[in-house]
Structures are given as structure tokens and as C-alpha cells.
Protein backbone atom coordinates (compact mmCIF):
# COMPACT_ATOMS: atom_id res chain seq x y z
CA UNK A 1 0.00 0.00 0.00
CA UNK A 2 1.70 3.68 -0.86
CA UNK A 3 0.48 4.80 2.48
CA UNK A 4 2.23 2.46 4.26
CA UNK A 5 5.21 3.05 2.02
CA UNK A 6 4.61 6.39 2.32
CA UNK A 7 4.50 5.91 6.46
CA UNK A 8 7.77 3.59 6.35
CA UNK A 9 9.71 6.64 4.19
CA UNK A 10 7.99 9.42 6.73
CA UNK A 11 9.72 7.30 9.27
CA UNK A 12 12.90 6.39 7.52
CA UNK A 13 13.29 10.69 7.55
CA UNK A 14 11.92 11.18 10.64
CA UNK A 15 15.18 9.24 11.79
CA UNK A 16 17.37 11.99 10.11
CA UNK A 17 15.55 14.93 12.03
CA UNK A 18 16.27 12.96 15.59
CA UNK A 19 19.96 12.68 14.72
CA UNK A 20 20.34 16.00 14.36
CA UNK A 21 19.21 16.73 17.91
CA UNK A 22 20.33 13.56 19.85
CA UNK A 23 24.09 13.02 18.07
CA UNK A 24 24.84 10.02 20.92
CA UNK A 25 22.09 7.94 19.49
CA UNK A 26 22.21 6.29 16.49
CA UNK A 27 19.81 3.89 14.35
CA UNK A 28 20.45 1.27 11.92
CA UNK A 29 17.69 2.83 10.12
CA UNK A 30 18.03 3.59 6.55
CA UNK A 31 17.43 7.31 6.33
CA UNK A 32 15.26 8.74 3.59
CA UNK A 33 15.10 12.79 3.13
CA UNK A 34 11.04 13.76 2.06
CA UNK A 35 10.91 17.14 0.99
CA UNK A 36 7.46 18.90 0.86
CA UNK A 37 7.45 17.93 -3.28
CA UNK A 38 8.08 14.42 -2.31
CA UNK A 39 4.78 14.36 0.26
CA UNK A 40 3.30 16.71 -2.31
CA UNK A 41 3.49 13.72 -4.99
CA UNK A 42 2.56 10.84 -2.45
CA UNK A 43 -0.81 12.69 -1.69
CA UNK A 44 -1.54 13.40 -4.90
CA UNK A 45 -1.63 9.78 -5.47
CA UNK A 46 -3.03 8.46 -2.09
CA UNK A 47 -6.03 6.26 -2.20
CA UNK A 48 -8.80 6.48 0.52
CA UNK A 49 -7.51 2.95 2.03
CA UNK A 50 -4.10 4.62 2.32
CA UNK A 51 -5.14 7.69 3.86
CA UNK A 52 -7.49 5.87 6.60
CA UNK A 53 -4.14 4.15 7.54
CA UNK A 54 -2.51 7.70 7.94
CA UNK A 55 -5.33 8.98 9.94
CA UNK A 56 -5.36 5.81 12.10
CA UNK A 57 -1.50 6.22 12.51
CA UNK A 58 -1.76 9.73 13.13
CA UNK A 59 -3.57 9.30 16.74
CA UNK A 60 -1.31 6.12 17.48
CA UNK A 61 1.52 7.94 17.06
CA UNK A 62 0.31 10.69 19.09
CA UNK A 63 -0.81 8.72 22.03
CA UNK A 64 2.31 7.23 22.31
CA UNK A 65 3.82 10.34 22.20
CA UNK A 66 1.62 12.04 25.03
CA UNK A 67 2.38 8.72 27.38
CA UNK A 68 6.29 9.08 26.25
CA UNK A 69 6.20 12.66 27.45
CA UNK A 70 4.37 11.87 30.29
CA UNK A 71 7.09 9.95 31.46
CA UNK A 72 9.49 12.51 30.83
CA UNK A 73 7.53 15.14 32.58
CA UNK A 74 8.17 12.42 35.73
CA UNK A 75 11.17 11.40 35.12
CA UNK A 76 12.46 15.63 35.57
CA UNK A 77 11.12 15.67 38.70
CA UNK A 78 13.87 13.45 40.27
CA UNK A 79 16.08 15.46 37.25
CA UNK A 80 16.72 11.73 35.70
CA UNK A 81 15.53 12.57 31.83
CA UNK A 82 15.88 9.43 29.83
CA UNK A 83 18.39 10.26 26.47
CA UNK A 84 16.16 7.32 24.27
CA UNK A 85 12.63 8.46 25.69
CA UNK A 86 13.75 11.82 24.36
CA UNK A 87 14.57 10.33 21.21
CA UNK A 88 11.08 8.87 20.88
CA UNK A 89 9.27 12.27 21.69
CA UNK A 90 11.31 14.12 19.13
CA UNK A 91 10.66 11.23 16.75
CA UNK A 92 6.90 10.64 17.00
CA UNK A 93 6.17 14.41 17.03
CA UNK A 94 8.14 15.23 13.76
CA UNK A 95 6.57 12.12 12.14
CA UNK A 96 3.15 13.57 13.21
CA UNK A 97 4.07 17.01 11.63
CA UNK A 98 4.85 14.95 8.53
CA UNK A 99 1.68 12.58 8.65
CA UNK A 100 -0.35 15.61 8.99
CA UNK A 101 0.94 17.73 5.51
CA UNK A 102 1.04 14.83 3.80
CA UNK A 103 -2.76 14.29 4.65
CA UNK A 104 -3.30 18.24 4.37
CA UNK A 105 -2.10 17.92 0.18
CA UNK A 106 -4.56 14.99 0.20
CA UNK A 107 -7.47 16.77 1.29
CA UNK A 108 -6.34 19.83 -0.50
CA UNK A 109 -6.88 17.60 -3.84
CA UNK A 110 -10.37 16.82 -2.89
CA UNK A 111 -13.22 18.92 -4.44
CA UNK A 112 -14.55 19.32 -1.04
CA UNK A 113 -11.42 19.51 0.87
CA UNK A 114 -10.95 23.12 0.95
CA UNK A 115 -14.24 24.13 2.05
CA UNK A 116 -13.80 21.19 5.07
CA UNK A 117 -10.49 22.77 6.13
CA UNK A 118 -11.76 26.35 5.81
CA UNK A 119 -14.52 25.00 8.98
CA UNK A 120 -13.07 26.58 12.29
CA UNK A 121 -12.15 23.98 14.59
CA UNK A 122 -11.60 21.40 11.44
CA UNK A 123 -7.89 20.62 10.50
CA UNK A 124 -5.93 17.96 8.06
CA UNK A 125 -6.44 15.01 10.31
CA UNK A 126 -10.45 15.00 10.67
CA UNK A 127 -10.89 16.31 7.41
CA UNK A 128 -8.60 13.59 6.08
CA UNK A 129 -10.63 11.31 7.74
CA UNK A 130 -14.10 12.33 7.11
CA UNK A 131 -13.30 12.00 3.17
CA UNK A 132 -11.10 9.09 3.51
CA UNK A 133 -14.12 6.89 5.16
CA UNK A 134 -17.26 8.43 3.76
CA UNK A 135 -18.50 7.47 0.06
CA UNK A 136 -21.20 10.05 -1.31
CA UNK A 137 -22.46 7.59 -3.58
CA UNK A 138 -23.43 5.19 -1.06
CA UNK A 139 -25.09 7.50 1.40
CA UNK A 140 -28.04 9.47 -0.02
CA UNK A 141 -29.31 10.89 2.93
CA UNK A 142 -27.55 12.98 5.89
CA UNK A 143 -30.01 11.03 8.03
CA UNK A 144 -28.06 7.54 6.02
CA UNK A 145 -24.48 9.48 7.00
CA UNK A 146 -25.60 9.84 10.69
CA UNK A 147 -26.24 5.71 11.01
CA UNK A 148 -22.96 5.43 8.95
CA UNK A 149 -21.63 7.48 11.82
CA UNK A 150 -22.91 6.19 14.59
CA UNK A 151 -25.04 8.88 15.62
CA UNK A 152 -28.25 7.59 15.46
CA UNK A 153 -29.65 6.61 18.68
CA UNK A 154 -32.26 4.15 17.22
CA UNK A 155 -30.00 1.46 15.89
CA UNK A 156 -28.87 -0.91 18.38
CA UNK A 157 -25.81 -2.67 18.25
CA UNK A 158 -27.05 -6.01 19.58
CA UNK A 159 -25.16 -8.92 21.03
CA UNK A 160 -23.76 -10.61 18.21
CA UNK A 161 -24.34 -9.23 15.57
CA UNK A 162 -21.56 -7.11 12.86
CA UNK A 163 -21.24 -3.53 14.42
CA UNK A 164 -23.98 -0.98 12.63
CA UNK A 165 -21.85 2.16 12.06
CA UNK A 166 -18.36 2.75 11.41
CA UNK A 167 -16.43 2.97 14.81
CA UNK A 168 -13.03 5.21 13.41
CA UNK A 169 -15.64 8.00 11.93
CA UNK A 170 -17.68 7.93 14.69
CA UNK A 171 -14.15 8.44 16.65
CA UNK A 172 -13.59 11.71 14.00
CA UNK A 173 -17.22 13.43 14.69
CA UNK A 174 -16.17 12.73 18.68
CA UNK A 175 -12.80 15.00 17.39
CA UNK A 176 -15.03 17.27 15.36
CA UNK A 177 -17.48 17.70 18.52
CA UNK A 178 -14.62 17.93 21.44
CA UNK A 179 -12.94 20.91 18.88
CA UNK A 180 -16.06 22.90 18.64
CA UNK A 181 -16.28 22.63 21.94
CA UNK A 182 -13.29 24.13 23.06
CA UNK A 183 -13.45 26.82 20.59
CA UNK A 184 -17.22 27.85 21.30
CA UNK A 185 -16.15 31.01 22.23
CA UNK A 186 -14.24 32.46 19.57
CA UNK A 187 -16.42 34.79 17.44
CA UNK A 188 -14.59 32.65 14.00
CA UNK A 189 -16.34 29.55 15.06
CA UNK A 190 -19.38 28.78 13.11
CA UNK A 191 -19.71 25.07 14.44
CA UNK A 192 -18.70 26.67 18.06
CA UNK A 193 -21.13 28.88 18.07
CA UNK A 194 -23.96 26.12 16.79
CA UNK A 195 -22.94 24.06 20.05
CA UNK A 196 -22.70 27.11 22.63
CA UNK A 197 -27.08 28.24 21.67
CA UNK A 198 -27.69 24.43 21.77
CA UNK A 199 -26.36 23.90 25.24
CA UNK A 200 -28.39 26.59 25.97
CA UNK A 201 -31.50 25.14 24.26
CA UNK A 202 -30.85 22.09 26.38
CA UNK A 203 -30.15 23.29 29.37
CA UNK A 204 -33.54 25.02 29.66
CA UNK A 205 -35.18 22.19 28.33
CA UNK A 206 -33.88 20.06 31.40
CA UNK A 207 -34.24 22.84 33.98
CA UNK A 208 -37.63 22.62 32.99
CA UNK A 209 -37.98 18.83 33.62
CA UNK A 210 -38.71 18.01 29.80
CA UNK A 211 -35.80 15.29 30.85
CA UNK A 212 -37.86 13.52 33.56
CA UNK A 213 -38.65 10.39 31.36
CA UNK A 214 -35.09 10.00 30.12
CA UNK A 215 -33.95 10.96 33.71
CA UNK A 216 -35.86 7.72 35.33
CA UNK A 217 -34.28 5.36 32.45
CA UNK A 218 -30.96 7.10 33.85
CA UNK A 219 -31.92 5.52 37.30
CA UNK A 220 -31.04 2.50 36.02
CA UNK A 221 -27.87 2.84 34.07
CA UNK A 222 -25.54 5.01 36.91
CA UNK A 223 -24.45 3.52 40.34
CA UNK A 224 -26.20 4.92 42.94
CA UNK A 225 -23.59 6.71 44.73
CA UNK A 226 -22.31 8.97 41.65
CA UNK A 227 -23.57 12.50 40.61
CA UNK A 228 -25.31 11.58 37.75
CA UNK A 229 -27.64 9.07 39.63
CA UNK A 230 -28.52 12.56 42.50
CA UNK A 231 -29.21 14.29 39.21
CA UNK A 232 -31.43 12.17 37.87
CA UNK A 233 -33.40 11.63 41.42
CA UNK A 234 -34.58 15.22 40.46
CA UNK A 235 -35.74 14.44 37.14
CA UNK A 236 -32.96 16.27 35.25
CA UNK A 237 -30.46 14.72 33.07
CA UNK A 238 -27.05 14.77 34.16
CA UNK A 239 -25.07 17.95 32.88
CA UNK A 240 -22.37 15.80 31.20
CA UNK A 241 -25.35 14.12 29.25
CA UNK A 242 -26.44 17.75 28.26
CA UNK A 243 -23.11 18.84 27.11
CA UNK A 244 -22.39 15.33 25.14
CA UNK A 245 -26.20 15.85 23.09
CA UNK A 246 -25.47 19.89 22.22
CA UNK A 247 -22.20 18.55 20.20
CA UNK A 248 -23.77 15.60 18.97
CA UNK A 249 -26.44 17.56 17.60
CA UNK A 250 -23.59 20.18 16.46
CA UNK A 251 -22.45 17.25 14.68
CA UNK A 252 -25.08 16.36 12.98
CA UNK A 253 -25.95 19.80 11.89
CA UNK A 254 -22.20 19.74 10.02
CA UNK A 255 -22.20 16.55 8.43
CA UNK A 256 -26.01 17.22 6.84
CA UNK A 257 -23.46 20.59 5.43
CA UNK A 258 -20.89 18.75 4.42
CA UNK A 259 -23.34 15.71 2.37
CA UNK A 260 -25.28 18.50 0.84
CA UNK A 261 -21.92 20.19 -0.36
CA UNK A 262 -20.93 16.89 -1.68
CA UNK A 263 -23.78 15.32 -2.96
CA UNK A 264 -24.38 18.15 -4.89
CA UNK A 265 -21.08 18.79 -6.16
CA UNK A 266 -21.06 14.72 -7.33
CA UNK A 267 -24.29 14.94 -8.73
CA UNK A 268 -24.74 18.36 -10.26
CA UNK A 269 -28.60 18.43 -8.73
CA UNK A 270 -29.77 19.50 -5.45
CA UNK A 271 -29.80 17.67 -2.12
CA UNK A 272 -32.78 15.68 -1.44
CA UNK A 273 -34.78 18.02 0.61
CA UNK A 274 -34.44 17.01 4.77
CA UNK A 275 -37.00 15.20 6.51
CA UNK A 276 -37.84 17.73 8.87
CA UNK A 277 -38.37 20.55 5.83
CA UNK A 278 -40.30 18.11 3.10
CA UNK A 279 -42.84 16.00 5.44
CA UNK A 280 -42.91 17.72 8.84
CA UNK A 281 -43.07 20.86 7.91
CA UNK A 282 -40.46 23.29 9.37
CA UNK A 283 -39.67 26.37 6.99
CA UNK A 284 -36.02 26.71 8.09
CA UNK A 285 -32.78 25.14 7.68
CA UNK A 286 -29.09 26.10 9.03
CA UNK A 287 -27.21 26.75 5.71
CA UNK A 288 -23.98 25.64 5.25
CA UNK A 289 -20.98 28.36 5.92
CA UNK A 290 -19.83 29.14 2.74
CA UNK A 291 -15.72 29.06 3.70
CA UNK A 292 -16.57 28.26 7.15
CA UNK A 293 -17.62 31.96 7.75
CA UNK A 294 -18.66 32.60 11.22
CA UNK A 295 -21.65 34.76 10.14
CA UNK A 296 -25.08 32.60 10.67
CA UNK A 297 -28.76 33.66 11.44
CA UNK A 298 -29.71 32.25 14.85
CA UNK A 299 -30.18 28.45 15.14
CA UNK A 300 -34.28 27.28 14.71
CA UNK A 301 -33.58 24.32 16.76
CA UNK A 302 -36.97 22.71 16.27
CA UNK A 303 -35.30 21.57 12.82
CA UNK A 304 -34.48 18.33 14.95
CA UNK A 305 -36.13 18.08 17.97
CA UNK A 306 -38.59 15.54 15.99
CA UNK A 307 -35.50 12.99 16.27
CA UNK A 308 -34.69 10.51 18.73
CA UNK A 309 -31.48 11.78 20.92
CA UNK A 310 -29.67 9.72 23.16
């Protein structure tokens, strides 16, 4: 596969950068130099098998990293840094750096590429990802690229049987989510600023005790002496439940963006209209940011409260 080629040579050069800094350590690694044309080239021929591998790599390499630096952090306290776990940091995190242009060219060829890594909060890795494991032509519904995600609540994965959704982009929208998240209150965030009013939305809604069904099944699923189970005693959901729906829902919101983009850019016709706009009725819909713009009207949020949520 050229991405694991292409992974083995990132490596290979990544050994030349850690020599430079760590001259007492050697390898028996046979160093190869990529220069931006060479990673340039690779991408441009990178298939979506190949970049799934990156992208898979990509947060390997980086845990590793984080629990190799972790140990270093440690290890300074009793002023006892470790030469080869120093070696591994500088290593992993150059590698990364490399992983991550090489997947930035690939998503840079993509026809929807740029207007994914124009989104706030949205970088080379997810968007990488997110093009890497969906297939337009086999999802012709957002509501189909939610269950493809994982993020519809009413299919069950049952004891058994083959897993319903695919787990590694369900692990990118959890990125996508945690991102707009953190960045909710920068004014450049369109997806941030999506989450922040639905949090809102939500927490009123449970203040109000339109939670108290959910909150009773809750009764059942937290141990008796943890927060969650006292919150649910009054009928409200738990506030790390509230927090987890407003970016689901942000999520949602994006990737119904990002299939109409696509689908309509594939099939030169517009999007199938959304359930909630053809049968039930509602005469608004969030547009999609143009370049990932932060200018949007206020959220309607009744566009999905008709759906199931977790």
C-alpha cells in the first residue's frame, strides 16, 4: 500500500531529524530525506484505504507520544531525563508534523477539501478522515451518514451481531465535537457557536424537567452513589449528558453541510430536501458556511427536535 510506504519513508526521515538533535544515538535505520514535493506527490496519489491508515497512525503515534512525554515530565522531577525516551518524543512528534501535511495535500486535492479545512475547529487530520471513510455515492441521505456514523440513537448494536456504524468516523465526529467545543467562544467559530445556543437550548429544556422520562431510564444505568444518579433523582439529566447531546447535535448539523456540499457537487442536482423541511413541515434550515464563515442567522432548533437523541 503507498500509504504504508509512504508511512515507512515518513519514518525512515523522521530518523534523520532525531539525529540531528540527539548526536549520541544512532539507528540502523536507513534514512530517507522527504521534501514537501516528495509528500506533495505521495498525496496526490493516495487512495482512501491509504489515507485511513494515515489517519489511524496519526492518533497512534500521538498517544504514544503524550504517554512518552508523560514519562518525561516524571522522570524531571527526580532530574533523571531518559536520552532514548527523548529520542522517541522528538521522533513521533516530527513524524506527526509529517503525517499531517502529507494528509493536508490529500485533502487539499479533494473537491470538497478546501471548504472542510476552511470549517473553524476542522484541521488535516479530521478532514482527512471524514473524506477518507465516507463514500457520497453510497449514502443518499444525511439522516443515512448519521447511522454510517454512529449517531443515530435508534439502531442498536445487539449482542452478536456485525457492528452498525463505522467505529473510526464515529471516533472523527467525537474529534469534530470535542474541537467545537473548546473553541465555542471564539467569534470565528461557526460550528462553536452552533454548540454554545444548543447547550443553551438544552439546558432550559432540562431545567424545565422536559428530561424527567429520560432521567428515570438514567436511574437504572448510573451507580447509585455517583452524581449523575442525584441528578437524575430530580428528574434532570445529568449535565455531562447535556453537554455530550449539544455537540452531537452540532455534529449532525455539520455533516447534513458537508453531504449537501458533496452530494451536490457529485451529482450536479440539489440535495434531497431534509425530513424535517419536506414531510414535517419546518420552513427553516441552518445553511452551510460558505468558507466556514462565522456569520449565521440564529439556530431554529426545532429543525431536529422531531428525532430521537440519546
Amino acid at each position: 500500500m503507498k500509504g504504508q510506504k509512504l508511512l515507512l519513508a515518513i519514518n525512515n526521515g523522521v530518523s534523520v531529524f532525531a539525529k540531528t538533535k540527539m548526536t549520541k544515538i544512532t539507528t540502523n535505520t536507513t534514512a530517507v530525506e522527504l521534501t514537501r514535493k516528495d509528500l506533495r506527490a505521495a498525496a496526490a496519489l493516495m487512495t482512501a484505504d491509504e489515507a485511513r491508515y494515515l489517519v489511524n497512525t496519526y492518533y497512534q503515534q500521538q498517544a504514544d507520544r503524550m504517554r512518552t512525554n508523560s514519562q518525561l515530565r516524571e522522570l524531571a522531577k527526580d532530574e533523571k531525563p531518559n536520552q532514548l525516551l527523548v529520542y522517541m518524543s522528538a521522533n513521533a512528534e516530527h513524524l506527526e508534523g509529517m503525517i499531517k501535511k502529507a494528509l493536508g495535500d490529500y485533502v487539499e486535492g479533494h473537491p470538497i477539501g478546501k471548504w472542510l479545512i476552511s470549517i473553524y475547529g476542522i484541521g488535516p487530520i479530521i478532514a482527512a478522515g471524514l473524506l477518507a471513510h465516507i463514500d457520497i455515492t453510497k449514502t443518499a441521505t444525511a439522516g443515512g451518514l448519521w447511522r454510517f456514523a454512529g449517531l443515530d440513537p435508534t439502531i442498536k448494536w445487539e449482542k452478536g451481531q456485525k457492528r452498525p456504524y463505522n467505529a473510526d468516523l464515529k471516533k472523527l465526529c467525537w474529534h469534530a465535537g470535542q474541537s467545537w467545543m473548546k473553541l465555542a467562544s471564539r467569534d470565528q467559530c461557526f460550528y462553536g457557536k452552533l454548540y454554545k445556543e444548543r447547550k443553551e437550548y438544552e439546558m432550559k429544556r432540562n431545567e424545565a424537567g422536559e428530561n424527567a422520562d429520560q432521567a428515570a431510564l438514567g436511574l437504572t444505568r448510573y451507580g447509585k452513589d455517583t452524581q449523575a444518579y442525584k441528578q437524575c433523582l430530580t428528574g434532570k439529566l445529568p449535565l455531562a449528558q447535556i453537554d455530550a447531546r449539544a455537540r452531537r447535535w452540532t455534529v449532525k448539523i455539520f455533516l447534513s453541510h458537508l453531504h449537501k456540499l458533496w452530494y451536490e457537487h457529485h451529482y450536479q442536482k440539489p440535495v434531497p430536501a431534509p425530513f424535517a423541511i419536506a414531510i414535517l413541515g419546518h420552513a427553516h434550515m441552518i445553511e452551510p458556511p460558505p468558507t466556514g464563515a462565522p456569520t449565521t442567522e440564529h439556530a431554529d432548533f426545532s429543525l431536529m427536535n422531531n428525532f430521537t437523541e440519546e
